[in-house]
PDB file of N, CA and C in Angstrom:
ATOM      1  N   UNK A   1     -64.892 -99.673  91.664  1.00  0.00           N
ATOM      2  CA  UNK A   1     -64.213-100.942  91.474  1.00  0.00           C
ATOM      3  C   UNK A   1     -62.724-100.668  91.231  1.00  0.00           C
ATOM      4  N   UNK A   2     -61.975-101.327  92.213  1.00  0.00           N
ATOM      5  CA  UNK A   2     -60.471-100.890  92.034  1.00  0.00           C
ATOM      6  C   UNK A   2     -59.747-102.181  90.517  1.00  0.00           C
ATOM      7  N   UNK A   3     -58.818-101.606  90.222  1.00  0.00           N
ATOM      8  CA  UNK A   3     -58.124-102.139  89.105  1.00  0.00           C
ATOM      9  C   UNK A   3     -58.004-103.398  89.217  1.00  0.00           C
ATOM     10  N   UNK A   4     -57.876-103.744  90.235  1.00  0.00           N
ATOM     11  CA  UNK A   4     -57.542-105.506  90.640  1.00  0.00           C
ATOM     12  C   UNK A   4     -58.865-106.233  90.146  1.00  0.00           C
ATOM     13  N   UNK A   5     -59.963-105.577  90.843  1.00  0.00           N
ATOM     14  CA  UNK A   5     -61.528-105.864  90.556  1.00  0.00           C
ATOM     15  C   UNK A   5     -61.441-106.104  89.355  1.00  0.00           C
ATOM     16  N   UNK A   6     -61.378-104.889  88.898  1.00  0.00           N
ATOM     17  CA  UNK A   6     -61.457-105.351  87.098  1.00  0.00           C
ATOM     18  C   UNK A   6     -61.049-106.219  86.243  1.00  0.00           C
ATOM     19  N   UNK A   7     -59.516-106.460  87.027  1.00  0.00           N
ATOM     20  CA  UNK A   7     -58.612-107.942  86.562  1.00  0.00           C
ATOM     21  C   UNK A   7     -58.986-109.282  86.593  1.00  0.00           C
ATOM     22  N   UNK A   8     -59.550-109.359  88.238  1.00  0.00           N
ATOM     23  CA  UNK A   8     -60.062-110.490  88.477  1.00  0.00           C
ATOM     24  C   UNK A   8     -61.714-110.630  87.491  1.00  0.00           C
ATOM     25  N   UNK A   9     -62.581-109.685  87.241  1.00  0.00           N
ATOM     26  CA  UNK A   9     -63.779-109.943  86.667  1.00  0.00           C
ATOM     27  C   UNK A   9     -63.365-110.570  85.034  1.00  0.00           C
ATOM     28  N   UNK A  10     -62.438-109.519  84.566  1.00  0.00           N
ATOM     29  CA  UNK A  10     -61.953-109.962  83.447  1.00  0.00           C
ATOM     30  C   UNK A  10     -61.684-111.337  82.874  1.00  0.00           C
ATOM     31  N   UNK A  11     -61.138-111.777  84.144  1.00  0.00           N
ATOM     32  CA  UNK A  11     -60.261-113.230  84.221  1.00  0.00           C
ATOM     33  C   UNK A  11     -61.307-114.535  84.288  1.00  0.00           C
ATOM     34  N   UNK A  12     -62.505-113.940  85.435  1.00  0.00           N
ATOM     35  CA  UNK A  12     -63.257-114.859  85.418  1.00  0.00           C
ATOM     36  C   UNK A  12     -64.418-114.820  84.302  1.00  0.00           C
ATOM     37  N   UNK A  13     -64.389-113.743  83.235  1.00  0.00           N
ATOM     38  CA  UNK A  13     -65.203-113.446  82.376  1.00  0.00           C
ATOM     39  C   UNK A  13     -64.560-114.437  81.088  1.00  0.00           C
ATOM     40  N   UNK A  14     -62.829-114.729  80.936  1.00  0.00           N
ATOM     41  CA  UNK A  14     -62.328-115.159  80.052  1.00  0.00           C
ATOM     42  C   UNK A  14     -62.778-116.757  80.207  1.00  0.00           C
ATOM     43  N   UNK A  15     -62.635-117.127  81.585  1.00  0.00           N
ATOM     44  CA  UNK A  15     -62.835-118.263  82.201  1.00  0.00           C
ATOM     45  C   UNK A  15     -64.068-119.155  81.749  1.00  0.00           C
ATOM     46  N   UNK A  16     -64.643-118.251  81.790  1.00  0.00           N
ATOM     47  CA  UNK A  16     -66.400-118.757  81.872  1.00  0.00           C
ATOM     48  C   UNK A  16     -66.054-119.092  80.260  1.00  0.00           C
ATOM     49  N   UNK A  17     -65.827-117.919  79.115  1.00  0.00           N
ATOM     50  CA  UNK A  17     -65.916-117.864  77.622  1.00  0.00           C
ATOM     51  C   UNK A  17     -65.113-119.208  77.108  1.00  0.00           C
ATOM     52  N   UNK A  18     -64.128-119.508  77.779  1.00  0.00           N
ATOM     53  CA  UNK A  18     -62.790-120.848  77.631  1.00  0.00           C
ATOM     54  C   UNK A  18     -63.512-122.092  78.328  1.00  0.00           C
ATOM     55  N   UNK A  19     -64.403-122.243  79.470  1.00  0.00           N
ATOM     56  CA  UNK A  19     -64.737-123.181  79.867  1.00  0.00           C
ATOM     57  C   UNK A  19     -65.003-124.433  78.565  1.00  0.00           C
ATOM     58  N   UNK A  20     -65.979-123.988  78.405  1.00  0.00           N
ATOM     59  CA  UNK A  20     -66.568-125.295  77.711  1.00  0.00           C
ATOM     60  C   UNK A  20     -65.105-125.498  76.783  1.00  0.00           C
ATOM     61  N   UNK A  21     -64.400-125.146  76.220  1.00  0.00           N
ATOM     62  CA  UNK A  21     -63.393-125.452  75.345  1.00  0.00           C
ATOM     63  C   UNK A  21     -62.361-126.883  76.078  1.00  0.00           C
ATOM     64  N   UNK A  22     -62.666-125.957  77.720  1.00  0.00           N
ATOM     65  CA  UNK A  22     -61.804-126.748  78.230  1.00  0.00           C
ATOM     66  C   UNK A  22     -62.282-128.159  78.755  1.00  0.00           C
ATOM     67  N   UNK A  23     -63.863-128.634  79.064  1.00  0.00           N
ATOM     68  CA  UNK A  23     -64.030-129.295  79.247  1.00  0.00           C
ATOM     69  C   UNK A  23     -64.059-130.112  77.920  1.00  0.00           C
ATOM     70  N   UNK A  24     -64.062-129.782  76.560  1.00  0.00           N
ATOM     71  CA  UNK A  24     -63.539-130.752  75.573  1.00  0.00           C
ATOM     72  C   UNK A  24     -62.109-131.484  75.951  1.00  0.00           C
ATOM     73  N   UNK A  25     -61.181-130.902  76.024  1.00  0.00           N
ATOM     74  CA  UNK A  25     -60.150-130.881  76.014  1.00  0.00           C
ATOM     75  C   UNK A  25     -60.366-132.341  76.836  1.00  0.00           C
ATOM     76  N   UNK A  26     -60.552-132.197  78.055  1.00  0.00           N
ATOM     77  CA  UNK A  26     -60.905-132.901  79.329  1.00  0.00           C
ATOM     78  C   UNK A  26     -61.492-134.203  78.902  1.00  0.00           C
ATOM     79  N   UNK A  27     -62.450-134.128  78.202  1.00  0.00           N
ATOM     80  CA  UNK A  27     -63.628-135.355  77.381  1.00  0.00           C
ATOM     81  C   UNK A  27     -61.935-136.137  76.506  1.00  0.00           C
ATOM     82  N   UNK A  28     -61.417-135.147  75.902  1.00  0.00           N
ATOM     83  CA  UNK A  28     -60.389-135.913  74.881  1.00  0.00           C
ATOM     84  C   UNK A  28     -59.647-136.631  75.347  1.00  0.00           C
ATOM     85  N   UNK A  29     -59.184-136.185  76.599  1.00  0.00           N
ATOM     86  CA  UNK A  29     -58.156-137.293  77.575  1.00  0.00           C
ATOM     87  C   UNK A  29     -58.525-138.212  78.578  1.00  0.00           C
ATOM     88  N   UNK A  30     -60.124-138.308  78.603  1.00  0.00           N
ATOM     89  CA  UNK A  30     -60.476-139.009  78.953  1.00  0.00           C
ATOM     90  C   UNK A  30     -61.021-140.337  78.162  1.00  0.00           C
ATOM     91  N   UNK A  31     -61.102-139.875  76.900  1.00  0.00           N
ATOM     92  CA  UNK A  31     -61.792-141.122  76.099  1.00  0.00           C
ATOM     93  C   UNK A  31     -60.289-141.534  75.911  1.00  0.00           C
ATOM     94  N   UNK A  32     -59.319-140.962  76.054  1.00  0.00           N
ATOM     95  CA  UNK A  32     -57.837-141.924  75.220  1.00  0.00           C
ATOM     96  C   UNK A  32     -57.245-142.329  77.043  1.00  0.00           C
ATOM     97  N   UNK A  33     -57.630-142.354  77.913  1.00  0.00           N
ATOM     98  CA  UNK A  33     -57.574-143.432  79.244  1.00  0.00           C
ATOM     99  C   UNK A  33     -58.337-144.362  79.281  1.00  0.00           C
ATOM    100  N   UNK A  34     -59.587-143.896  78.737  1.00  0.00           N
ATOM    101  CA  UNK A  34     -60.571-144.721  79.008  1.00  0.00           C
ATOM    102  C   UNK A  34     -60.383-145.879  77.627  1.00  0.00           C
ATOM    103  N   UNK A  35     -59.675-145.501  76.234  1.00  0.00           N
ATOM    104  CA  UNK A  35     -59.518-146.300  75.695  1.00  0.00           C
ATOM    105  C   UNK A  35     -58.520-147.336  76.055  1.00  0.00           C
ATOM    106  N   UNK A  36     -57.064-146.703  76.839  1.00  0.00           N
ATOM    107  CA  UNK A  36     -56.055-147.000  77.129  1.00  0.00           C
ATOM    108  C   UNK A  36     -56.215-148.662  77.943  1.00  0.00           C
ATOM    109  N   UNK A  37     -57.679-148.417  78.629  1.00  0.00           N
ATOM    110  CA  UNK A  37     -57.752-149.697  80.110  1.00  0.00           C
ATOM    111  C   UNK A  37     -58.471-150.688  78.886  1.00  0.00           C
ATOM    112  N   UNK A  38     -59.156-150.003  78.152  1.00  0.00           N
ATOM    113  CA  UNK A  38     -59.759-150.999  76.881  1.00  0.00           C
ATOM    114  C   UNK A  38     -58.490-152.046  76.092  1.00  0.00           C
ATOM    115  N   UNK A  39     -57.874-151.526  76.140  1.00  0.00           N
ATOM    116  CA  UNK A  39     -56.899-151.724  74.926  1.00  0.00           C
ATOM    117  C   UNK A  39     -56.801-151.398  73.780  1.00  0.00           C
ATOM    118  N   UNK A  40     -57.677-149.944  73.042  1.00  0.00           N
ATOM    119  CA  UNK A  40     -58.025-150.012  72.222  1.00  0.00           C
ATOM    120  C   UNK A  40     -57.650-148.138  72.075  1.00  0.00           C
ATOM    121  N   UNK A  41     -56.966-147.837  72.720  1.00  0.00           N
ATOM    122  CA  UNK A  41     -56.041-146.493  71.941  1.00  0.00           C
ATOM    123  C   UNK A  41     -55.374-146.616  71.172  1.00  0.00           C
ATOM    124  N   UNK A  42     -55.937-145.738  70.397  1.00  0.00           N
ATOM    125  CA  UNK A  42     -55.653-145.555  68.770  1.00  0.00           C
ATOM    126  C   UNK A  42     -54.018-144.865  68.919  1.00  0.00           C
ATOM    127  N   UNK A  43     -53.380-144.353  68.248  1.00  0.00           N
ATOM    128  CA  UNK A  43     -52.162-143.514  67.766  1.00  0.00           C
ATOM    129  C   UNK A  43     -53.195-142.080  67.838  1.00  0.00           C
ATOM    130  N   UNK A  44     -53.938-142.276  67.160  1.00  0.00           N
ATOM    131  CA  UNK A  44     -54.900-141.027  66.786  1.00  0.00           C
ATOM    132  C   UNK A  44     -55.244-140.313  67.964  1.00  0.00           C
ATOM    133  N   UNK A  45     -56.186-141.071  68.844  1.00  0.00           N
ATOM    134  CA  UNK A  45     -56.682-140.562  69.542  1.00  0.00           C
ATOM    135  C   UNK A  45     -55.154-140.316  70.645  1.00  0.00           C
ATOM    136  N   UNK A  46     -54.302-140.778  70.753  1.00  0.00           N
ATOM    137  CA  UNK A  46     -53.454-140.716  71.761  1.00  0.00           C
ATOM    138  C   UNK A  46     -52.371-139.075  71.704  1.00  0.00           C
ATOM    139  N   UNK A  47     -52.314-138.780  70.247  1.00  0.00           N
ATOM    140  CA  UNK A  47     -52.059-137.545  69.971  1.00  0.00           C
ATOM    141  C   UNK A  47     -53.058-136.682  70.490  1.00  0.00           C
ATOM    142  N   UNK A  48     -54.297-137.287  69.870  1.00  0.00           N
ATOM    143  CA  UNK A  48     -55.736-135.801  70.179  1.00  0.00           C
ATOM    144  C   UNK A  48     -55.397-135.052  71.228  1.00  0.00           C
ATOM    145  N   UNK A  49     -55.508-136.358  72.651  1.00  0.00           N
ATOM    146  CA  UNK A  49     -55.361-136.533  73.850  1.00  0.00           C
ATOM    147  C   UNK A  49     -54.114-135.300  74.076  1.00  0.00           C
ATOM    148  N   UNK A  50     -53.204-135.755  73.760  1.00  0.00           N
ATOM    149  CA  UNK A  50     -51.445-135.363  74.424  1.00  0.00           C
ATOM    150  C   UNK A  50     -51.480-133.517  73.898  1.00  0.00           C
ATOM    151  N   UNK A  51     -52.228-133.365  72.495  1.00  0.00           N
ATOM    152  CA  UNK A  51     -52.398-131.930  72.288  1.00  0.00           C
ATOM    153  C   UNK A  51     -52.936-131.341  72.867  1.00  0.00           C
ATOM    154  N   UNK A  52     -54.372-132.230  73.605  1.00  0.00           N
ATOM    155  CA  UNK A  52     -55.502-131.393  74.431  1.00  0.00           C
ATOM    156  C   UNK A  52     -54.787-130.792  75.763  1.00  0.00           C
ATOM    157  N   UNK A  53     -54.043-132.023  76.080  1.00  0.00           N
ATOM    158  CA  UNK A  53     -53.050-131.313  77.204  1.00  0.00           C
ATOM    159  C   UNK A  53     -52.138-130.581  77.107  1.00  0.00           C
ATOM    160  N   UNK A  54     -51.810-130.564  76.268  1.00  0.00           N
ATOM    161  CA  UNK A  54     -50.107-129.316  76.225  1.00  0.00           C
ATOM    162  C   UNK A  54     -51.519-128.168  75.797  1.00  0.00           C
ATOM    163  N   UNK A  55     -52.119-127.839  75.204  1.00  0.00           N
ATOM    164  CA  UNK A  55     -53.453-126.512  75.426  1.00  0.00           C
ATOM    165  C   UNK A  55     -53.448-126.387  76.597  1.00  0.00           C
ATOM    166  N   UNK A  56     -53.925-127.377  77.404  1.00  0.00           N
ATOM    167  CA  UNK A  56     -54.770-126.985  78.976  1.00  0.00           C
ATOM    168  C   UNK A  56     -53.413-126.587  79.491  1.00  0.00           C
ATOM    169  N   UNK A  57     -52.744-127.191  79.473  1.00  0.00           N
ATOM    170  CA  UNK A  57     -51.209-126.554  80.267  1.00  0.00           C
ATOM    171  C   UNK A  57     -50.613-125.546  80.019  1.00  0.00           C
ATOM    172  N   UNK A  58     -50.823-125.034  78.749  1.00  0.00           N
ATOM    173  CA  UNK A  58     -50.616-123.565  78.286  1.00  0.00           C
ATOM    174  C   UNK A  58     -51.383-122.757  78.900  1.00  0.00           C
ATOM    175  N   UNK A  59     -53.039-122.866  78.729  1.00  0.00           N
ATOM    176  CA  UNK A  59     -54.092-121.973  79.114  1.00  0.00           C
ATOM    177  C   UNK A  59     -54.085-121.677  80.624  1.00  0.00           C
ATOM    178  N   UNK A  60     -54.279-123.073  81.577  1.00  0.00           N
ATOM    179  CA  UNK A  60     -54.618-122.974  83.107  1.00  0.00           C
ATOM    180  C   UNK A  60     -53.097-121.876  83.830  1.00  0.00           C
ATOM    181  N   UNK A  61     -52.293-122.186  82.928  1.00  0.00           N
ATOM    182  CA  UNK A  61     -51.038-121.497  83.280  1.00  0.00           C
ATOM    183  C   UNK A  61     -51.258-119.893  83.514  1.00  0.00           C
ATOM    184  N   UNK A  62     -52.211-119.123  82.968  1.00  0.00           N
ATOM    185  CA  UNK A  62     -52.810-117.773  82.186  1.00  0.00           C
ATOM    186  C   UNK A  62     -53.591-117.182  83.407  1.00  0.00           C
ATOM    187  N   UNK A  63     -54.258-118.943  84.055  1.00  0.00           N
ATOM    188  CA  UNK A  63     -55.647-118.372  85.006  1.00  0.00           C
ATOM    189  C   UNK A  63     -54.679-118.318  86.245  1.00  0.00           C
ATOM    190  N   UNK A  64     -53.424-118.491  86.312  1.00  0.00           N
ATOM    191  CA  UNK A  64     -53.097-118.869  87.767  1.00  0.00           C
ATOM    192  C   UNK A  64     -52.591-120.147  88.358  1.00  0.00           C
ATOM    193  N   UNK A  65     -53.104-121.355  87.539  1.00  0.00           N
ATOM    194  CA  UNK A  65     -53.938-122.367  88.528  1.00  0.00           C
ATOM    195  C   UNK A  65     -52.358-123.194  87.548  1.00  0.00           C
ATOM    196  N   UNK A  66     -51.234-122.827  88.043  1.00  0.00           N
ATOM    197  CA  UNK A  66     -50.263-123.152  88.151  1.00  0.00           C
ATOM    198  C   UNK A  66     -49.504-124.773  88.435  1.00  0.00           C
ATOM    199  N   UNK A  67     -50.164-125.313  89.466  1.00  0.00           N
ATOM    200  CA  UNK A  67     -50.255-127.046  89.785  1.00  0.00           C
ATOM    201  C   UNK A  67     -51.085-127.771  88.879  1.00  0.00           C
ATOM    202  N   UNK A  68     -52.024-127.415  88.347  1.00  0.00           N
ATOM    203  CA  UNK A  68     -52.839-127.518  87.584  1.00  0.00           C
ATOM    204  C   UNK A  68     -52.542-127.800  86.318  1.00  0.00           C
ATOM    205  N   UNK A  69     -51.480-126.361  85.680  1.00  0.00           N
ATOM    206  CA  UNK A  69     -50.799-126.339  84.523  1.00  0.00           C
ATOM    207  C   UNK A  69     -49.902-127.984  84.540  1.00  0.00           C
ATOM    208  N   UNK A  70     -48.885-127.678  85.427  1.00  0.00           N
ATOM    209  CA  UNK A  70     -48.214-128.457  85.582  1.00  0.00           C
ATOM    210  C   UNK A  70     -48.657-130.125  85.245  1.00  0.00           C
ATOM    211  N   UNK A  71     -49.705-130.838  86.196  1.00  0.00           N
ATOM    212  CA  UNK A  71     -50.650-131.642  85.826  1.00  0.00           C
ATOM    213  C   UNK A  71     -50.784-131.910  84.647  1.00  0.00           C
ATOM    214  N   UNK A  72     -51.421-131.133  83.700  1.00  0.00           N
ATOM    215  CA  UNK A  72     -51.591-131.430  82.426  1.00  0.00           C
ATOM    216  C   UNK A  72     -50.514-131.588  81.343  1.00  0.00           C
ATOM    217  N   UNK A  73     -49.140-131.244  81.766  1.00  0.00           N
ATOM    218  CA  UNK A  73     -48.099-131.024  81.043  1.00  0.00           C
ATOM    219  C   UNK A  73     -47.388-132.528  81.269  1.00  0.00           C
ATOM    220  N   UNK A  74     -47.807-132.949  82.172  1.00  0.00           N
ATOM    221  CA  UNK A  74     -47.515-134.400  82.612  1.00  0.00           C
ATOM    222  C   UNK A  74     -48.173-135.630  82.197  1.00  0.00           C
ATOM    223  N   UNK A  75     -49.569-134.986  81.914  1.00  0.00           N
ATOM    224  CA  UNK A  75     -50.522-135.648  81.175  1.00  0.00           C
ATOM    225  C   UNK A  75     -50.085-135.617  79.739  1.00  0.00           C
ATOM    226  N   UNK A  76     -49.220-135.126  79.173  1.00  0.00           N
ATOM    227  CA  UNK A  76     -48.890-134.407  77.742  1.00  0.00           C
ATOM    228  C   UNK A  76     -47.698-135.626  77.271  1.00  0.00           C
ATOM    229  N   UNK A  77     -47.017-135.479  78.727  1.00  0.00           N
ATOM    230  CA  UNK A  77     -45.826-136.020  78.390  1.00  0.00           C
ATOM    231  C   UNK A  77     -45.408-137.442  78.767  1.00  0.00           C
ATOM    232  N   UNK A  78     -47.152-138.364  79.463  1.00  0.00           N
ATOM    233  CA  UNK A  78     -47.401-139.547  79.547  1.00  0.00           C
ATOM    234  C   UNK A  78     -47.748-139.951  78.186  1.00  0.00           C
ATOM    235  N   UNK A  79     -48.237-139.187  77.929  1.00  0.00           N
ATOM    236  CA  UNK A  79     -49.167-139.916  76.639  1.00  0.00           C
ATOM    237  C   UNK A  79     -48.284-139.447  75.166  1.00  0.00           C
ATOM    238  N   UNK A  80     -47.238-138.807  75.609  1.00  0.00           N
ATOM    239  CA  UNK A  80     -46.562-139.247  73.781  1.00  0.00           C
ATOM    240  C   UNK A  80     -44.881-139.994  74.388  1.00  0.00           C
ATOM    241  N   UNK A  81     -45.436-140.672  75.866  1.00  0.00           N
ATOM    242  CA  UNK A  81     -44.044-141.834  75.707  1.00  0.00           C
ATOM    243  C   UNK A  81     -44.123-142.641  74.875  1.00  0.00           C
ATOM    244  N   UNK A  82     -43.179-143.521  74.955  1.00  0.00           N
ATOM    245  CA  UNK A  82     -42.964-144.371  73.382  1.00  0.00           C
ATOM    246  C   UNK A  82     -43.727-145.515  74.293  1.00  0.00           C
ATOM    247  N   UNK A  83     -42.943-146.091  75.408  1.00  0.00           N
ATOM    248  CA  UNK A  83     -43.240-146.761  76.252  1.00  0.00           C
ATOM    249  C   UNK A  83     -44.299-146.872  77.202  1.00  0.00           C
ATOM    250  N   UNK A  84     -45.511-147.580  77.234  1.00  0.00           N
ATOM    251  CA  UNK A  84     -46.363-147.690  78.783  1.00  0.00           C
ATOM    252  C   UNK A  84     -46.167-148.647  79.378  1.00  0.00           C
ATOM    253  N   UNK A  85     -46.816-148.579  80.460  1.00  0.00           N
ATOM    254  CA  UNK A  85     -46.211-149.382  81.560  1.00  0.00           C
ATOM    255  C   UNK A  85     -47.738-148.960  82.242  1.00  0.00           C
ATOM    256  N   UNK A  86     -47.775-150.449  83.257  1.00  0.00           N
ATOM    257  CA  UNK A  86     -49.123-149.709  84.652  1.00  0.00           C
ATOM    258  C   UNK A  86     -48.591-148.966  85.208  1.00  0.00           C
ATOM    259  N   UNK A  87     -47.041-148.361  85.975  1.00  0.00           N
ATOM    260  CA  UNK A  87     -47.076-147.209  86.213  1.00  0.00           C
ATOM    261  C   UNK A  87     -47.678-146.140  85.690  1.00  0.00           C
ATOM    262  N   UNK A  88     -47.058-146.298  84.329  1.00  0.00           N
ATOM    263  CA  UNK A  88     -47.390-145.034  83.698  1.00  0.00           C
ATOM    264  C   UNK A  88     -49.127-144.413  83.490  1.00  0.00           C
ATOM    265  N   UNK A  89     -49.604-145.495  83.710  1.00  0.00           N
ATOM    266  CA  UNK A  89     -51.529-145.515  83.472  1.00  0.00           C
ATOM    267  C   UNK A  89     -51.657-145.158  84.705  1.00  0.00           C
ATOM    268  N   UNK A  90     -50.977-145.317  85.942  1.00  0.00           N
ATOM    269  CA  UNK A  90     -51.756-144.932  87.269  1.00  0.00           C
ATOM    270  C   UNK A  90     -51.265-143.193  87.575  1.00  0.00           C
ATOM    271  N   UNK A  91     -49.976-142.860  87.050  1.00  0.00           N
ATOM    272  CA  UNK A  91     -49.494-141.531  87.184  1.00  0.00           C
ATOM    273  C   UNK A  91     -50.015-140.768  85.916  1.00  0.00           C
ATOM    274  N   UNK A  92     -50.607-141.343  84.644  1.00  0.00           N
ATOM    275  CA  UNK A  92     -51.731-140.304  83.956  1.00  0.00           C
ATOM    276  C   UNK A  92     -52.704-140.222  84.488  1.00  0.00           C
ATOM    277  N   UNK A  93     -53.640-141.167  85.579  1.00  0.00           N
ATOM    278  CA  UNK A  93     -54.658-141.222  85.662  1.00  0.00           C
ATOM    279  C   UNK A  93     -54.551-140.346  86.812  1.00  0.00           C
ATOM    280  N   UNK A  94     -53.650-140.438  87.940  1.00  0.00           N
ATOM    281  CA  UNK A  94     -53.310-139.400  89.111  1.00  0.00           C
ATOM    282  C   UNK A  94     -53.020-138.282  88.483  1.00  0.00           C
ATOM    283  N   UNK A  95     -52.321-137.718  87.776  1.00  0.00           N
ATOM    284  CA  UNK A  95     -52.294-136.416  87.054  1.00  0.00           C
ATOM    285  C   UNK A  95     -53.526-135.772  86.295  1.00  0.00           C
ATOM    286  N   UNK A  96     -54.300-136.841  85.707  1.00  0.00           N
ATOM    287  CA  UNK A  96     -55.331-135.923  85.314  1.00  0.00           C
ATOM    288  C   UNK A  96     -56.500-135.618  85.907  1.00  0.00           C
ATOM    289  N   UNK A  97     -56.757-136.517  87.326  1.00  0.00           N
ATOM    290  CA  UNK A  97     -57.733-136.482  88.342  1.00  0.00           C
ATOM    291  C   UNK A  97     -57.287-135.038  88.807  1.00  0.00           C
ATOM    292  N   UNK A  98     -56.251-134.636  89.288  1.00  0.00           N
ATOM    293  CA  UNK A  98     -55.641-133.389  90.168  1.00  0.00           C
ATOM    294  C   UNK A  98     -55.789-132.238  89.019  1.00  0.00           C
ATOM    295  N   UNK A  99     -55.716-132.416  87.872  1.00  0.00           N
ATOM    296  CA  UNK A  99     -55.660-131.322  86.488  1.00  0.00           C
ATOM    297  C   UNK A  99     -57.458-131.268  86.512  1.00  0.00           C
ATOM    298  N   UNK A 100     -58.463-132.261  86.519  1.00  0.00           N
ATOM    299  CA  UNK A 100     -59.495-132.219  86.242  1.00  0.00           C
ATOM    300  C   UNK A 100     -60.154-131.282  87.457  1.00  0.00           C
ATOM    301  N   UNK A 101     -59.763-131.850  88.516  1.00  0.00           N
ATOM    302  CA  UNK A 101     -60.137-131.258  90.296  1.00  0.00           C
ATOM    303  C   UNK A 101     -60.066-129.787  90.165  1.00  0.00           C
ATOM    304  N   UNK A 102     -58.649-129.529  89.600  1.00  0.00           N
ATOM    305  CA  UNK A 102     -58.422-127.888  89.121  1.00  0.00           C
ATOM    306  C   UNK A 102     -59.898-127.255  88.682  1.00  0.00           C
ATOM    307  N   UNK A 103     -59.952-127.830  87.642  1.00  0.00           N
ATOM    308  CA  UNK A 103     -60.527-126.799  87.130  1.00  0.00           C
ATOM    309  C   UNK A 103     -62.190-127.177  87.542  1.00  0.00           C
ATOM    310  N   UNK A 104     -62.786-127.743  88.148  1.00  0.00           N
ATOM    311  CA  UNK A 104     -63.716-128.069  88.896  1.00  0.00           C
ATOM    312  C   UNK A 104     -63.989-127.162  89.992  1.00  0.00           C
ATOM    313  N   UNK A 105     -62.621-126.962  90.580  1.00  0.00           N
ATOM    314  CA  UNK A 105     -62.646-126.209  91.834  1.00  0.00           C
ATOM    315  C   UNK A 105     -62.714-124.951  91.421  1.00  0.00           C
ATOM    316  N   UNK A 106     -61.954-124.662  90.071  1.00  0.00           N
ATOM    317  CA  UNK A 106     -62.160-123.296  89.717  1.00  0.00           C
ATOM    318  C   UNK A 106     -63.256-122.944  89.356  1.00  0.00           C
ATOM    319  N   UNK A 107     -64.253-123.760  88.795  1.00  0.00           N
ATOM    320  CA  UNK A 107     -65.597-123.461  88.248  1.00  0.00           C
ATOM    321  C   UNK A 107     -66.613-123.586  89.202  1.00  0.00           C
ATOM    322  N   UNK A 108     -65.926-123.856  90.238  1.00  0.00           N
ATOM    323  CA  UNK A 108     -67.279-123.608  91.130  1.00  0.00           C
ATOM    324  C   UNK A 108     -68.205-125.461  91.269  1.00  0.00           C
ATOM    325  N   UNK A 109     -67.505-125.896  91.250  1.00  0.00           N
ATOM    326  CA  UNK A 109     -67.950-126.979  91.392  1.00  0.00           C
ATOM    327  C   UNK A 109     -67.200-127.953  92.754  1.00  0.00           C
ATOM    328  N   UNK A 110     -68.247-128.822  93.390  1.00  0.00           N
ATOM    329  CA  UNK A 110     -67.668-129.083  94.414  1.00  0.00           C
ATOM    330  C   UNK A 110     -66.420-130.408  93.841  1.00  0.00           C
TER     331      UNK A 110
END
């Protein structure tokens, strides 16, 4: 097994161990959209949310999955505007579909 081998097993070994962390993360920004169309996002949950993403945008950054990062950093920085707007609900909701897809695609999921 050449060195690269080892890198990549490594990576997808970290991957697998971080998954489930990350699909919390994922659950968190989805209940504060899903509260958002409610009307009923909290302050609370809207932080949870905006931390879960500046994590995923730190972490996916680590695996590679670079557009991905990005995505979530956008997701980070929708959700602690002062201001919303329906723009702003359709470009979190487009940003975190493409951040979610990421890591779907990375896990092996269609």
């Amino acid at each position: 097994m050449t060195t690269a081998d080892k890198l990549n097993k490594r990576l997808d070994d970290l991957w697998a161990k971080f998954l489930p962390q990350m699909h919390s993360r994922i659950g968190t920004i989805q209940r504060a959209i899903d509260a958002w169309h409610d009307n009923t996002l909290s302050m609370y949950l809207r932080k949870e949310a905006a931390d879960a993403a500046h994590k995923l945008a730190g972490s996916l950054g680590t695996f590679g999955l670079t557009p991905a990062s990005d995505d979530a950093a956008e997701v980070e920085r929708l959700l602690r505007a002062e201001f919303y707007s329906d723009e702003f609900r359709a470009l979190l909701e487009q940003h975190f579909a493409q951040l979610k897809q990421a890591i779907d695609s990375r896990s092996g999921k269609p």
